[in-house]
Protein backbone atom coordinates (compact mmCIF):
# COMPACT_ATOMS: atom_id res chain seq x y z
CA UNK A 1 -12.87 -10.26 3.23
CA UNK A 2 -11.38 -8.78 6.49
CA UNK A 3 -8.57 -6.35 5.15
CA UNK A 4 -6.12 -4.23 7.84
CA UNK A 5 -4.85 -1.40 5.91
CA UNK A 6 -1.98 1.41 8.06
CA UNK A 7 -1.82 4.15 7.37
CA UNK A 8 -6.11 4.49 7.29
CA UNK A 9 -6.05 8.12 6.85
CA UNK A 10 -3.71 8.75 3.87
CA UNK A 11 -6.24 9.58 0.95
CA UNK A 12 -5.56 5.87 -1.00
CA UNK A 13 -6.10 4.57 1.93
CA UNK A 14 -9.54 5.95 2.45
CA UNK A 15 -10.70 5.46 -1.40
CA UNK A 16 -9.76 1.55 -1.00
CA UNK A 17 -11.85 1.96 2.53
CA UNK A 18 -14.64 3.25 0.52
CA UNK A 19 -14.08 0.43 -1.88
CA UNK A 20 -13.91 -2.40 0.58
CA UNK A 21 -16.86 -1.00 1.93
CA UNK A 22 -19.45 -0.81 -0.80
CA UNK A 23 -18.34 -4.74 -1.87
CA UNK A 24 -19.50 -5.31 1.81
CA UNK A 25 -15.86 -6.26 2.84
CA UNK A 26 -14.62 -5.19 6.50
CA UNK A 27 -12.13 -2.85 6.12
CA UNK A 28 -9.77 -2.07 9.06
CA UNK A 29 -7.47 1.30 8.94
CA UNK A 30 -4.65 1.65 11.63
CA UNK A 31 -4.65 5.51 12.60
CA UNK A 32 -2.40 7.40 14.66
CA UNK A 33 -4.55 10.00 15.05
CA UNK A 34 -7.84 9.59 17.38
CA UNK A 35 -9.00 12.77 15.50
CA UNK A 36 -9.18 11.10 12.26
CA UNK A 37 -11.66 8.21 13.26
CA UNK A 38 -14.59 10.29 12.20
CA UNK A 39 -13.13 10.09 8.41
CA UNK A 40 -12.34 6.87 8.52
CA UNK A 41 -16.19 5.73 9.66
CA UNK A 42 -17.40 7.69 6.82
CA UNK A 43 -15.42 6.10 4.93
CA UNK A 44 -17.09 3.02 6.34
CA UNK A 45 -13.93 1.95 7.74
CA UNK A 46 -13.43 0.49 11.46
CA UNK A 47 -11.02 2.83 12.70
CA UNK A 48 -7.90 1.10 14.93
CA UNK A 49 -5.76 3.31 16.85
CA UNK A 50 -2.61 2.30 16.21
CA UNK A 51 1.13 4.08 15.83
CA UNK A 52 3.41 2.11 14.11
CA UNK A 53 6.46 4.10 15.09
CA UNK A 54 6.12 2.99 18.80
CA UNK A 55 4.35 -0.16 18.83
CA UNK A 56 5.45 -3.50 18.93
CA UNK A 57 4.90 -6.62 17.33
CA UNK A 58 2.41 -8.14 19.75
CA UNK A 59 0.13 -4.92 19.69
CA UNK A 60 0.02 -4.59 16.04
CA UNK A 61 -0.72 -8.70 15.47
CA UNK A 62 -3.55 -8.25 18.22
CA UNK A 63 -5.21 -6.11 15.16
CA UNK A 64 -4.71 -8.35 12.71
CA UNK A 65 -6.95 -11.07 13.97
CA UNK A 66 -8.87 -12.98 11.72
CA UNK A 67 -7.78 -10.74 8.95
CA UNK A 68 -7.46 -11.94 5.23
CA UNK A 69 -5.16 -9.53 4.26
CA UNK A 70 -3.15 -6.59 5.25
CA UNK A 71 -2.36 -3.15 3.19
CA UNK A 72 0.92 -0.85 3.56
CA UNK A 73 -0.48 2.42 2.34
CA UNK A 74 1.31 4.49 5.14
CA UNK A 75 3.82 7.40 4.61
CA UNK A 76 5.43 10.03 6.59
CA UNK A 77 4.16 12.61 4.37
CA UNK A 78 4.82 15.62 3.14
CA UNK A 79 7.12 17.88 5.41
CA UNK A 80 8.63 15.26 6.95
CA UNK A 81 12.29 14.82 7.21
CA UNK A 82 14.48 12.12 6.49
CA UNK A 83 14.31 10.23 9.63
CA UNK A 84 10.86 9.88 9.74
CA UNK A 85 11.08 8.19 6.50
CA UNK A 86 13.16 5.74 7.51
CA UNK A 87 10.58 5.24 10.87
CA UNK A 88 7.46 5.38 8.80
CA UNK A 89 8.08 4.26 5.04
CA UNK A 90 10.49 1.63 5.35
CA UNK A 91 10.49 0.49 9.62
CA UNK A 92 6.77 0.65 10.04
CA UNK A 93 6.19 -1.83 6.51
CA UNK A 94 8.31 -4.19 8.19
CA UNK A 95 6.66 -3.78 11.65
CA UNK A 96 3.34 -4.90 9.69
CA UNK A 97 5.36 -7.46 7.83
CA UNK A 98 6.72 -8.87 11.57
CA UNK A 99 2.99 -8.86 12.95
CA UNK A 100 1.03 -10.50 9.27
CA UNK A 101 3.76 -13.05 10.32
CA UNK A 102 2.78 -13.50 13.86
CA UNK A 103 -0.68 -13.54 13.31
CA UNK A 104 -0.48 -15.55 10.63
CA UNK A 105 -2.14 -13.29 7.60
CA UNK A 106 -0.70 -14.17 4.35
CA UNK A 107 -1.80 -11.83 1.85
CA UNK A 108 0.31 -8.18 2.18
CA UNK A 109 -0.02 -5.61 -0.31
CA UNK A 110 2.81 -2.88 0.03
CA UNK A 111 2.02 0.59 -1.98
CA UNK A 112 5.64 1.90 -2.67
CA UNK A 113 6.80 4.01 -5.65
CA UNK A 114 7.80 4.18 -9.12
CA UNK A 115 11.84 5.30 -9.15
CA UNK A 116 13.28 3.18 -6.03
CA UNK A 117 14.82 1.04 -8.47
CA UNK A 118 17.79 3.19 -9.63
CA UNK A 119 19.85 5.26 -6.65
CA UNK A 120 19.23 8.89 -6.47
CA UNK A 121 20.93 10.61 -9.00
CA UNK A 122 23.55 13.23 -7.70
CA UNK A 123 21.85 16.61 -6.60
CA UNK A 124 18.51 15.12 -5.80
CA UNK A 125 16.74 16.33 -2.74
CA UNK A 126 18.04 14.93 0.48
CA UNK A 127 14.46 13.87 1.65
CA UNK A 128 13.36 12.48 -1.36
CA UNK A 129 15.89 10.30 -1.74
CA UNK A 130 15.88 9.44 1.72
CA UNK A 131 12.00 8.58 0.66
CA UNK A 132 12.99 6.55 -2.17
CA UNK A 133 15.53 4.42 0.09
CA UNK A 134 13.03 3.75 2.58
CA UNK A 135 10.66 2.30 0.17
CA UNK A 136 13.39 0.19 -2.05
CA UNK A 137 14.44 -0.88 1.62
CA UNK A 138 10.78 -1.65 2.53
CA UNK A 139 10.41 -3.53 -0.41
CA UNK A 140 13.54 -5.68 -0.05
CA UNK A 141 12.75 -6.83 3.46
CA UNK A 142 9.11 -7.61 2.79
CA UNK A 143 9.81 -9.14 -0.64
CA UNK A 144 12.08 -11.59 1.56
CA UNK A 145 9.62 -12.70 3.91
CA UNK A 146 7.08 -15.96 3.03
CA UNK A 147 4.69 -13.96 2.36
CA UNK A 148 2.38 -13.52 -0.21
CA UNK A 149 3.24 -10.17 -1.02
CA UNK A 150 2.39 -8.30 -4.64
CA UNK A 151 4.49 -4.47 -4.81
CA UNK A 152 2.56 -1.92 -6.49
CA UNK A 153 4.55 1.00 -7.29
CA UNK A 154 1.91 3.75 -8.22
CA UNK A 155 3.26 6.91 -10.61
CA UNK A 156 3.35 10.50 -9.88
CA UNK A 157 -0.14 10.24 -7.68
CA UNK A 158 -3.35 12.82 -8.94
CA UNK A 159 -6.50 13.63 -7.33
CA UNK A 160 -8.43 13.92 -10.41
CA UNK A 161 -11.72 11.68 -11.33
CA UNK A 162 -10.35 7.79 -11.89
CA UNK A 163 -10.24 6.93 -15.24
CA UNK A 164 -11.12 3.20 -15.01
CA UNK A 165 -8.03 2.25 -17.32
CA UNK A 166 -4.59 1.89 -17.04
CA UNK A 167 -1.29 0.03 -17.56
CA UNK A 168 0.32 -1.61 -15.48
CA UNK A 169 3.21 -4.18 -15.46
CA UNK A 170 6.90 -5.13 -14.08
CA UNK A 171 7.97 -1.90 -15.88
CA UNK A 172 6.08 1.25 -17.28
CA UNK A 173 7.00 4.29 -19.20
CA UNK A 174 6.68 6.96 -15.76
CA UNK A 175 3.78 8.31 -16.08
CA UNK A 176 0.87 9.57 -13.35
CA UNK A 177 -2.35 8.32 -12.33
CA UNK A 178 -5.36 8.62 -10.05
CA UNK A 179 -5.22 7.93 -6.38
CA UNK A 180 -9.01 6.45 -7.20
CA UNK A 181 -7.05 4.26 -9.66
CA UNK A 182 -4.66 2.66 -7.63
CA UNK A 183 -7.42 2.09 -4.72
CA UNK A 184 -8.75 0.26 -7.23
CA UNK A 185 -6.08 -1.55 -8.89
CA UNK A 186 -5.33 -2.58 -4.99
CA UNK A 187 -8.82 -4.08 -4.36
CA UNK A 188 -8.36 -6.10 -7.66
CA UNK A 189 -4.93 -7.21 -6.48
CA UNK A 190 -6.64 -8.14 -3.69
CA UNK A 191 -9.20 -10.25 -5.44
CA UNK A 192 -6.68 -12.16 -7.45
CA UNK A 193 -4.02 -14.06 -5.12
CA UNK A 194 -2.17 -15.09 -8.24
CA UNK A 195 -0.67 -11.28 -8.05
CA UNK A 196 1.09 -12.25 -5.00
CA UNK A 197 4.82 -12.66 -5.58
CA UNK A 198 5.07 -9.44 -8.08
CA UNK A 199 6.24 -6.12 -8.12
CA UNK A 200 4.01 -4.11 -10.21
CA UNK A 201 4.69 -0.21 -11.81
CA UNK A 202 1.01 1.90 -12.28
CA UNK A 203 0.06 4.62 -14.32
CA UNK A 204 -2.95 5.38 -15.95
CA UNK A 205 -3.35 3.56 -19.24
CA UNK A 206 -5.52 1.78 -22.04
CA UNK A 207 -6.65 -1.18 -20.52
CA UNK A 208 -9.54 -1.51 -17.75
CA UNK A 209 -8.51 -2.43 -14.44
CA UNK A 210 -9.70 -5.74 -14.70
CA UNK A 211 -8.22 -6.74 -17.60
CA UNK A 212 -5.30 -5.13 -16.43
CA UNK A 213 -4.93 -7.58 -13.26
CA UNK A 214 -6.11 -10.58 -14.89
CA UNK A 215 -3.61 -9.74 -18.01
CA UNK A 216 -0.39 -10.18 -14.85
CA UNK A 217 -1.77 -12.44 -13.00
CA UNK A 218 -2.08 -14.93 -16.11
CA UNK A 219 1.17 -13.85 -17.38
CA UNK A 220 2.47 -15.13 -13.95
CA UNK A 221 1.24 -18.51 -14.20
């Protein structure tokens, strides 16, 4: 399997790299950064350098060729403003969305986050919520698209050791879980095309990722 993923860098990004890799799938991360390329080899990623807040359509399909699948695990990141969440979170999934399209790649996983589904509550920081718009937005115009797309909205996000189990469905008590965790759950969701078409809420759980996959994918059908 020959899987694009933006935002290579970001630390998801990198554990589903590793991932990919060690199945002895190609795994292709979009950088904006030339600087990170190192990482991203040692990840045994091919790095692409690629920024999706200035390129266009045409550029970003020429990197999808012959993929199977693309992966929206970009983000503006922490101590960015407002605008660039709009650019990066929400304008940038739908730049990937326009060029899967064009190059005719199927299979788009979007990472977004638990919380977009209710509006901001009153007093909530400006950026956040700005952050949560972008990825509700993201979600909406991707979600739109005939595409086979599968949402996975992730919990508050950890960096400890992945637990290997975890629950996940159309709705989950909030909750947080392991980056390692949701690289995983995304290279299952990968392996199981009968995911496509649902939006998915992550934390860590009971179950074992497998199960866990197979368990929504069969209660789709």
């Amino acid at each position: 399997m020959r899987v694009v993923i933006a935002g290579g860098h970001g630390k998801i990004a990198k554990l589903l790299e590793r991932e990919l890799a060690g199945r002895g799938d190609t795994a292709v991360g979009l950088i904006r950064n030339p600087d990170h390329a190192a990482a991203l080899r040692a990840a045994g990623a091919h790095p692409v350098v690629c920024d999706l807040e200035t390129s266009d359509v045409t550029t970003v399909a020429g990197h999808l060729t012959d993929a199977d699948a693309v992966v929206f695990a970009a983000g503006a990141g922490p101590g960015s403003g407002a605008d660039r969440k709009d650019t990066v979170d929400r304008a940038a999934a739908v730049l990937l969305a326009d060029a899967a399209q064009a190059a005719g790649v199927r299979r788009y996983l979007l990472v977004s986050s638990m919380g977009v589904d209710s509006p901001p509550s009153p007093g909530t920081d400006e950026v956040w919520a700005a952050y949560l718009r972008a990825k509700k937005a993201a979600e909406d115009d991707v979600t739109g698209r005939d595409l086979d797309v599968t949402v996975l909205r992730p919990g508050r996000l950890t960096d400890d050791e992945p637990a290997g189990r975890v629950e996940l469905a159309r709705h989950v008590t909030p909750g947080q879980v392991t980056r390692a965790d949701v690289a995983r759950v995304l290279l299952a969701l990968l392996y199981d095309p009968a995911t496509a078409g649902q939006t998915l809420e992550l934390v860590s759980g009971d179950t074992p990722i497998a199960d866990a996959v197979h368990a929504v994918a069969t209660r789709r059908g």
